[in-house]
N, C-alpha and C. Protein backbone atom coordinates (compact mmCIF):
# COMPACT_ATOMS: atom_id res chain seq x y z
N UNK A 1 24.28 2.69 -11.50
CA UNK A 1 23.46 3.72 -10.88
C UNK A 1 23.59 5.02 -11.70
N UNK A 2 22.23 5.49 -12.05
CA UNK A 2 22.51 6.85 -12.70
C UNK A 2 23.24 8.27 -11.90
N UNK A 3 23.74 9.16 -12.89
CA UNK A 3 24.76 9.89 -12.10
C UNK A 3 23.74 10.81 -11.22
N UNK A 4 22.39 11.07 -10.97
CA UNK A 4 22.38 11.66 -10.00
C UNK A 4 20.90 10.87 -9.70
N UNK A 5 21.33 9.89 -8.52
CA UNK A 5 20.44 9.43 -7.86
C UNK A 5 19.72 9.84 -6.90
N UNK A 6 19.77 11.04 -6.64
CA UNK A 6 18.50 11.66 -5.92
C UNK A 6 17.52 12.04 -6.51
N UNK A 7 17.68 12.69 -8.19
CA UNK A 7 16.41 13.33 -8.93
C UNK A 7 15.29 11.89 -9.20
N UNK A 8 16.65 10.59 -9.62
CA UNK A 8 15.95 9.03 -9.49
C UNK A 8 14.97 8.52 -8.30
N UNK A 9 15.97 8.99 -7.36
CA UNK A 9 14.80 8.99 -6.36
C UNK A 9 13.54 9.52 -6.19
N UNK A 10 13.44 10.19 -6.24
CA UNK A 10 12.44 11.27 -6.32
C UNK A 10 11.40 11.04 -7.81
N UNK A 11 11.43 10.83 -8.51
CA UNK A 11 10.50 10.37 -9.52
C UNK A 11 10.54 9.00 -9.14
N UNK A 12 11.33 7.99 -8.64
CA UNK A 12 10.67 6.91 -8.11
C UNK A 12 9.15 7.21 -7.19
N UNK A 13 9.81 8.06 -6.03
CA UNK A 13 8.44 8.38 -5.49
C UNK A 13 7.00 9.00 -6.04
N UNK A 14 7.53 9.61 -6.81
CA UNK A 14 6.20 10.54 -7.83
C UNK A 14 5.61 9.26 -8.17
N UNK A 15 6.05 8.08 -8.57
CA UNK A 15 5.33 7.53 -9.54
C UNK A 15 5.06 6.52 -8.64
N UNK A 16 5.36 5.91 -7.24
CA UNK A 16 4.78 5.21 -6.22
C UNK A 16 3.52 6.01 -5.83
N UNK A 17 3.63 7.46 -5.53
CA UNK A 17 2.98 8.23 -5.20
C UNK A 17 1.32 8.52 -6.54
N UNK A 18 1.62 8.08 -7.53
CA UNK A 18 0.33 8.25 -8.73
C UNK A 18 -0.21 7.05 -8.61
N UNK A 19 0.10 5.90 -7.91
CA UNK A 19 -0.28 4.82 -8.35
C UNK A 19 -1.88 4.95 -7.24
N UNK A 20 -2.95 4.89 -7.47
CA UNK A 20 -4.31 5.12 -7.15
C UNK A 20 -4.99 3.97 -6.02
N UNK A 21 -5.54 4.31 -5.54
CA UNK A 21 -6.13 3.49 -4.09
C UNK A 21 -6.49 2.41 -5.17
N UNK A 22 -6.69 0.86 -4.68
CA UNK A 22 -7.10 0.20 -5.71
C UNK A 22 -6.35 -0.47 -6.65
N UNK A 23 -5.46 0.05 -6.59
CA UNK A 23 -4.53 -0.77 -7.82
C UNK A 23 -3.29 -0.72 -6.82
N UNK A 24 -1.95 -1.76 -8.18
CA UNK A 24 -0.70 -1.78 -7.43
C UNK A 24 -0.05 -1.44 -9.32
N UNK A 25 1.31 -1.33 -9.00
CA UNK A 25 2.58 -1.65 -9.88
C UNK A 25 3.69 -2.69 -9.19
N UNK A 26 4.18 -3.00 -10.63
CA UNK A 26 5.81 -3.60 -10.35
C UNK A 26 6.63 -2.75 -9.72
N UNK A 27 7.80 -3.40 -9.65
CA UNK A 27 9.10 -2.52 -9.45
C UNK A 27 9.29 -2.43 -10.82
N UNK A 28 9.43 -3.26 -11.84
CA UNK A 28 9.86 -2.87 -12.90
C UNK A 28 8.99 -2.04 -13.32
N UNK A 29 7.68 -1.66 -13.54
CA UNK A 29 6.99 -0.82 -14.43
C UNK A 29 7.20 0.35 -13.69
N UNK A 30 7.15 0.61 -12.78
CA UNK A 30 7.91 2.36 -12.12
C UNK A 30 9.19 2.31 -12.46
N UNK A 31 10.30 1.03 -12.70
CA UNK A 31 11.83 1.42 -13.40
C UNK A 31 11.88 1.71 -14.76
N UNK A 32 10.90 1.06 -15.31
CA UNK A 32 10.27 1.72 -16.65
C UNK A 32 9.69 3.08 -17.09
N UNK A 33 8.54 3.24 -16.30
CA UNK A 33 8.15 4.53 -15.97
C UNK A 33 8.76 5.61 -15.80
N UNK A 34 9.98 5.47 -14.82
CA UNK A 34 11.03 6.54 -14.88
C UNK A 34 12.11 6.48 -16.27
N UNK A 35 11.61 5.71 -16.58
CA UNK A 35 12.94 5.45 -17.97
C UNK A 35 14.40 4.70 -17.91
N UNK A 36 14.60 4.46 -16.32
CA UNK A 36 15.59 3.67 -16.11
C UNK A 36 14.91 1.82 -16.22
N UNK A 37 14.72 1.12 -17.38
CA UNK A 37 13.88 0.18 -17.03
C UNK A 37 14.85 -1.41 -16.37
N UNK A 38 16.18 -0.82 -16.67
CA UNK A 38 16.68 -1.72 -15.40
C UNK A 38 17.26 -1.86 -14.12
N UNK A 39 16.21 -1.15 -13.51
CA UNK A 39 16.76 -0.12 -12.20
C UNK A 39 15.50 -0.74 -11.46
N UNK A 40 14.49 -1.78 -11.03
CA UNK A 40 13.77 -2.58 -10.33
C UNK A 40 14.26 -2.59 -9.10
N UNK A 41 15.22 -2.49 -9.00
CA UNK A 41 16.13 -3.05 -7.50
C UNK A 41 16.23 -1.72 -6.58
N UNK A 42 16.53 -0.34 -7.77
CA UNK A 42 16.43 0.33 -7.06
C UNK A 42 15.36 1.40 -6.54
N UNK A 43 14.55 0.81 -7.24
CA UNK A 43 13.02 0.90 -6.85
C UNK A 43 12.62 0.40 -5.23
N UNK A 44 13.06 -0.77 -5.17
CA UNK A 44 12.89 -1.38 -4.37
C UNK A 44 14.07 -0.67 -2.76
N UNK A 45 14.79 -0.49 -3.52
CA UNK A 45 15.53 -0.17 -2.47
C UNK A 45 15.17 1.21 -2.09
N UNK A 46 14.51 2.16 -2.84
CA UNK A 46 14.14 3.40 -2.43
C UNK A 46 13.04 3.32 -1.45
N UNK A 47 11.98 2.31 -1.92
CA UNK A 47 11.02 2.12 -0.76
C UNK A 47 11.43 1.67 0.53
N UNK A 48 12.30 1.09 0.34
CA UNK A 48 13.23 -0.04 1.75
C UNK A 48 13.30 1.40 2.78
N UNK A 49 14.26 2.14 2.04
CA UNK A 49 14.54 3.45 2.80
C UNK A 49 13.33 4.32 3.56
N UNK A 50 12.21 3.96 2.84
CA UNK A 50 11.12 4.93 3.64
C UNK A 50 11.16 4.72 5.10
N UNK A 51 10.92 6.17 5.70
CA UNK A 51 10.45 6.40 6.99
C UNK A 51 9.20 5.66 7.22
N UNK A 52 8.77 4.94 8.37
CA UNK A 52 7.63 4.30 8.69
C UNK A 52 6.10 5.04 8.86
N UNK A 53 6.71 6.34 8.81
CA UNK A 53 5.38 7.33 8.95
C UNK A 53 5.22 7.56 7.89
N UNK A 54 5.74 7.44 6.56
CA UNK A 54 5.52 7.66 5.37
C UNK A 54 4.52 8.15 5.04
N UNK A 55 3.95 8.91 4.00
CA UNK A 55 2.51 8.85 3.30
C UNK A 55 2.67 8.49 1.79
N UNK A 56 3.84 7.86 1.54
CA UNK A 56 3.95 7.08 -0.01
C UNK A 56 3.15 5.99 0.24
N UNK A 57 2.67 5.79 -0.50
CA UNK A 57 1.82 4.32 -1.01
C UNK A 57 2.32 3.22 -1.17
N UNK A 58 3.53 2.86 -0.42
CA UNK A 58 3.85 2.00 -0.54
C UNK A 58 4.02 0.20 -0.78
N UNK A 59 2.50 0.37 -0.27
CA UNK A 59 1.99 -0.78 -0.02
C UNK A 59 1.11 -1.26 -1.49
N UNK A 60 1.71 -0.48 -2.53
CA UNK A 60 1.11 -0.80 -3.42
C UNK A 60 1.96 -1.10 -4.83
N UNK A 61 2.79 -1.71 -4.10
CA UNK A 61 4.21 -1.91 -5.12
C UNK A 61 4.43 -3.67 -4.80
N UNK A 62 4.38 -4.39 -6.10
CA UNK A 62 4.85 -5.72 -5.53
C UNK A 62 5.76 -5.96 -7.09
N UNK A 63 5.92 -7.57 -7.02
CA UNK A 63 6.93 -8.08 -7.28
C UNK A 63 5.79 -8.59 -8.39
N UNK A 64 7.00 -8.50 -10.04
CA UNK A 64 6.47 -8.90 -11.24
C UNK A 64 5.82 -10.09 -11.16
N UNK A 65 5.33 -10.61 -10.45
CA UNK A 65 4.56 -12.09 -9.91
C UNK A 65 3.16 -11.78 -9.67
N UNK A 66 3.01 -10.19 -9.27
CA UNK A 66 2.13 -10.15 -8.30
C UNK A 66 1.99 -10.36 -6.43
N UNK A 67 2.91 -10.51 -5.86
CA UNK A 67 2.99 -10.82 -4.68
C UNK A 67 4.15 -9.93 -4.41
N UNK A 68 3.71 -10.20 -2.71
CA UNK A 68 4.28 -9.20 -1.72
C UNK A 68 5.87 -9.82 -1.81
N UNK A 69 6.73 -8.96 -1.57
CA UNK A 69 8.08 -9.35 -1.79
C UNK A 69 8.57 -9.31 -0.48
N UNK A 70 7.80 -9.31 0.89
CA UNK A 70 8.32 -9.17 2.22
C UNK A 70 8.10 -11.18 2.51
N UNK A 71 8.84 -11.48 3.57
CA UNK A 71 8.89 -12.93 4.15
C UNK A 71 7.29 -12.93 4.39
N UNK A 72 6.78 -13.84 4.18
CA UNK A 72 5.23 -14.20 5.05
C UNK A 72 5.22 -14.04 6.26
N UNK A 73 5.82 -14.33 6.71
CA UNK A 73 5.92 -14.25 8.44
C UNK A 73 6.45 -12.30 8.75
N UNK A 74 6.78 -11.95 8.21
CA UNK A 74 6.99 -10.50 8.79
C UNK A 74 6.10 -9.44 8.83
N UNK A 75 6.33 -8.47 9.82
CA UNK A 75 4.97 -7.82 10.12
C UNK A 75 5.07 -6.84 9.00
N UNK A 76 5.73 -6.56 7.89
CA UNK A 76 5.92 -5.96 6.71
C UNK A 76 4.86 -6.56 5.61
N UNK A 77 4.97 -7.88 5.33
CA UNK A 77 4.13 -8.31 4.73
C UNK A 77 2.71 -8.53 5.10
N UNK A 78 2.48 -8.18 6.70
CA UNK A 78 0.70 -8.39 7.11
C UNK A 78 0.48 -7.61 6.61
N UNK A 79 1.41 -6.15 7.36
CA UNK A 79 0.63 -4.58 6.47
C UNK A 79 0.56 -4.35 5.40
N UNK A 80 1.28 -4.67 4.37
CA UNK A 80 1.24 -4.93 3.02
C UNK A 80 0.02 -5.43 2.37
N UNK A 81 -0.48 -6.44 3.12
CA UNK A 81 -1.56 -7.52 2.44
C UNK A 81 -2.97 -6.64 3.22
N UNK A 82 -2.84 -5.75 4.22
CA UNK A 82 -3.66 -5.99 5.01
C UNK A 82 -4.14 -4.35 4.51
N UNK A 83 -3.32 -3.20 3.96
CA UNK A 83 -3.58 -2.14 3.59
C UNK A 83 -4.40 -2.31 1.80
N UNK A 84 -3.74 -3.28 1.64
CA UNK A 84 -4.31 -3.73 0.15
C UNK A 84 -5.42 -4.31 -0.01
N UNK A 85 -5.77 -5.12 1.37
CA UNK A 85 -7.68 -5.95 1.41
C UNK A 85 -8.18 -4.51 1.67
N UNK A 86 -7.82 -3.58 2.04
CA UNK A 86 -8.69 -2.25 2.75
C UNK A 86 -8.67 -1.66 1.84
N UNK A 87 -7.93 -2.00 0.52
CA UNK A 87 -8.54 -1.14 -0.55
C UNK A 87 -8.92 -1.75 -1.74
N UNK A 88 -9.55 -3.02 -1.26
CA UNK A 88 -10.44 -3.77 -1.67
C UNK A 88 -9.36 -4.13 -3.54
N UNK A 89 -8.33 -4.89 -2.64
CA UNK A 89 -7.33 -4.95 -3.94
C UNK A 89 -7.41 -6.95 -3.31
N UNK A 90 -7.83 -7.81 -3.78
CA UNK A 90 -8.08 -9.02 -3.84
C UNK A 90 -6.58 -9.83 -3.63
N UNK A 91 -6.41 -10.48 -2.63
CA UNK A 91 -5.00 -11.11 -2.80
C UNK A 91 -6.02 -12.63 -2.32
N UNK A 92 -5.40 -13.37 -3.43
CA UNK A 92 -5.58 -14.74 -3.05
C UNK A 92 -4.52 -15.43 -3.06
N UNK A 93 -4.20 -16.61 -2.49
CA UNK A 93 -2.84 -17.24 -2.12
C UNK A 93 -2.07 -16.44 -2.12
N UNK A 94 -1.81 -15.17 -1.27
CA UNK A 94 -0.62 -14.52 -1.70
C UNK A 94 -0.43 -13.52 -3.08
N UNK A 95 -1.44 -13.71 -4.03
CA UNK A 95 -0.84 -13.11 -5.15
C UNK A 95 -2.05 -12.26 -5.66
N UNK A 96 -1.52 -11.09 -6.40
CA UNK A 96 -2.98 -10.25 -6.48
C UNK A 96 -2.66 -10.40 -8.44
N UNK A 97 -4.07 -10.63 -8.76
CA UNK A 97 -4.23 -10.19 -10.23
C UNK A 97 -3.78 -9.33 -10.80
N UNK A 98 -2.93 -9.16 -11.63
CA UNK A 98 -1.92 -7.52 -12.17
C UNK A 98 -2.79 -7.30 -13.88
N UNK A 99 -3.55 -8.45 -14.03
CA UNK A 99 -4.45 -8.24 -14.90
C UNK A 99 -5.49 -7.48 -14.89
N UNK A 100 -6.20 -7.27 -13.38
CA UNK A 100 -7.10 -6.95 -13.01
C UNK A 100 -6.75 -5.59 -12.10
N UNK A 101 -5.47 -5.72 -11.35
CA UNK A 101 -5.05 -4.74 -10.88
C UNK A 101 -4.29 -3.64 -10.45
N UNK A 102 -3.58 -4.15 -11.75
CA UNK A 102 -2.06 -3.22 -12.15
C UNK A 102 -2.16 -2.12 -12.98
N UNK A 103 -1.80 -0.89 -12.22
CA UNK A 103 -1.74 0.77 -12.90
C UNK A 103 -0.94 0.44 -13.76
């Protein structure tokens, strides 16, 4: 962990926060983005932490696969899939094009 993981934090969010209606990112390309590029996890774990009222974009962060990284069955992953058809971001089986729709 870098020695001051709050400024990490915080440009994690900036750069959850740039990512544009319409598109998604990795965890790794925002651990990249910030310059920590093997810090994915704690990407992930910064979003984990969000408040549920959030206004980060969260829902626009998946897993180097393309897919939602929540269980199928959890109401994490409906809203996930379900904020992403509303912004007309295409998920088929589960997995969205990062060719087509990755910032």
């Amino acid at each position: 962990m870098p020695a001051n993981s709050e400024s990490l934090r915080q440009a994690v969010l900036q750069q959850v926060n740039a990512i544009p209606k319409g598109s998604v990112s990795t965890y790794g390309r925002i651990a990249k983005a910030i310059g920590y590029p093997n810090h994915s996890r704690f990407v992930g774990t910064v979003l984990k932490s969000l408040p549920t009222n959030t206004q980060i974009p969260w829902h626009r962060v998946v897993n180097s696969q393309g897919k939602s990284s929540f269980p199928e069955a959890s109401h994490a992953y409906t809203e996930q899939i379900k904020r992403l058809s509303e912004e007309n971001v295409s998920v088929l089986n589960g997995r969205i094009d990062l060719r087509r729709f990755a910032f």
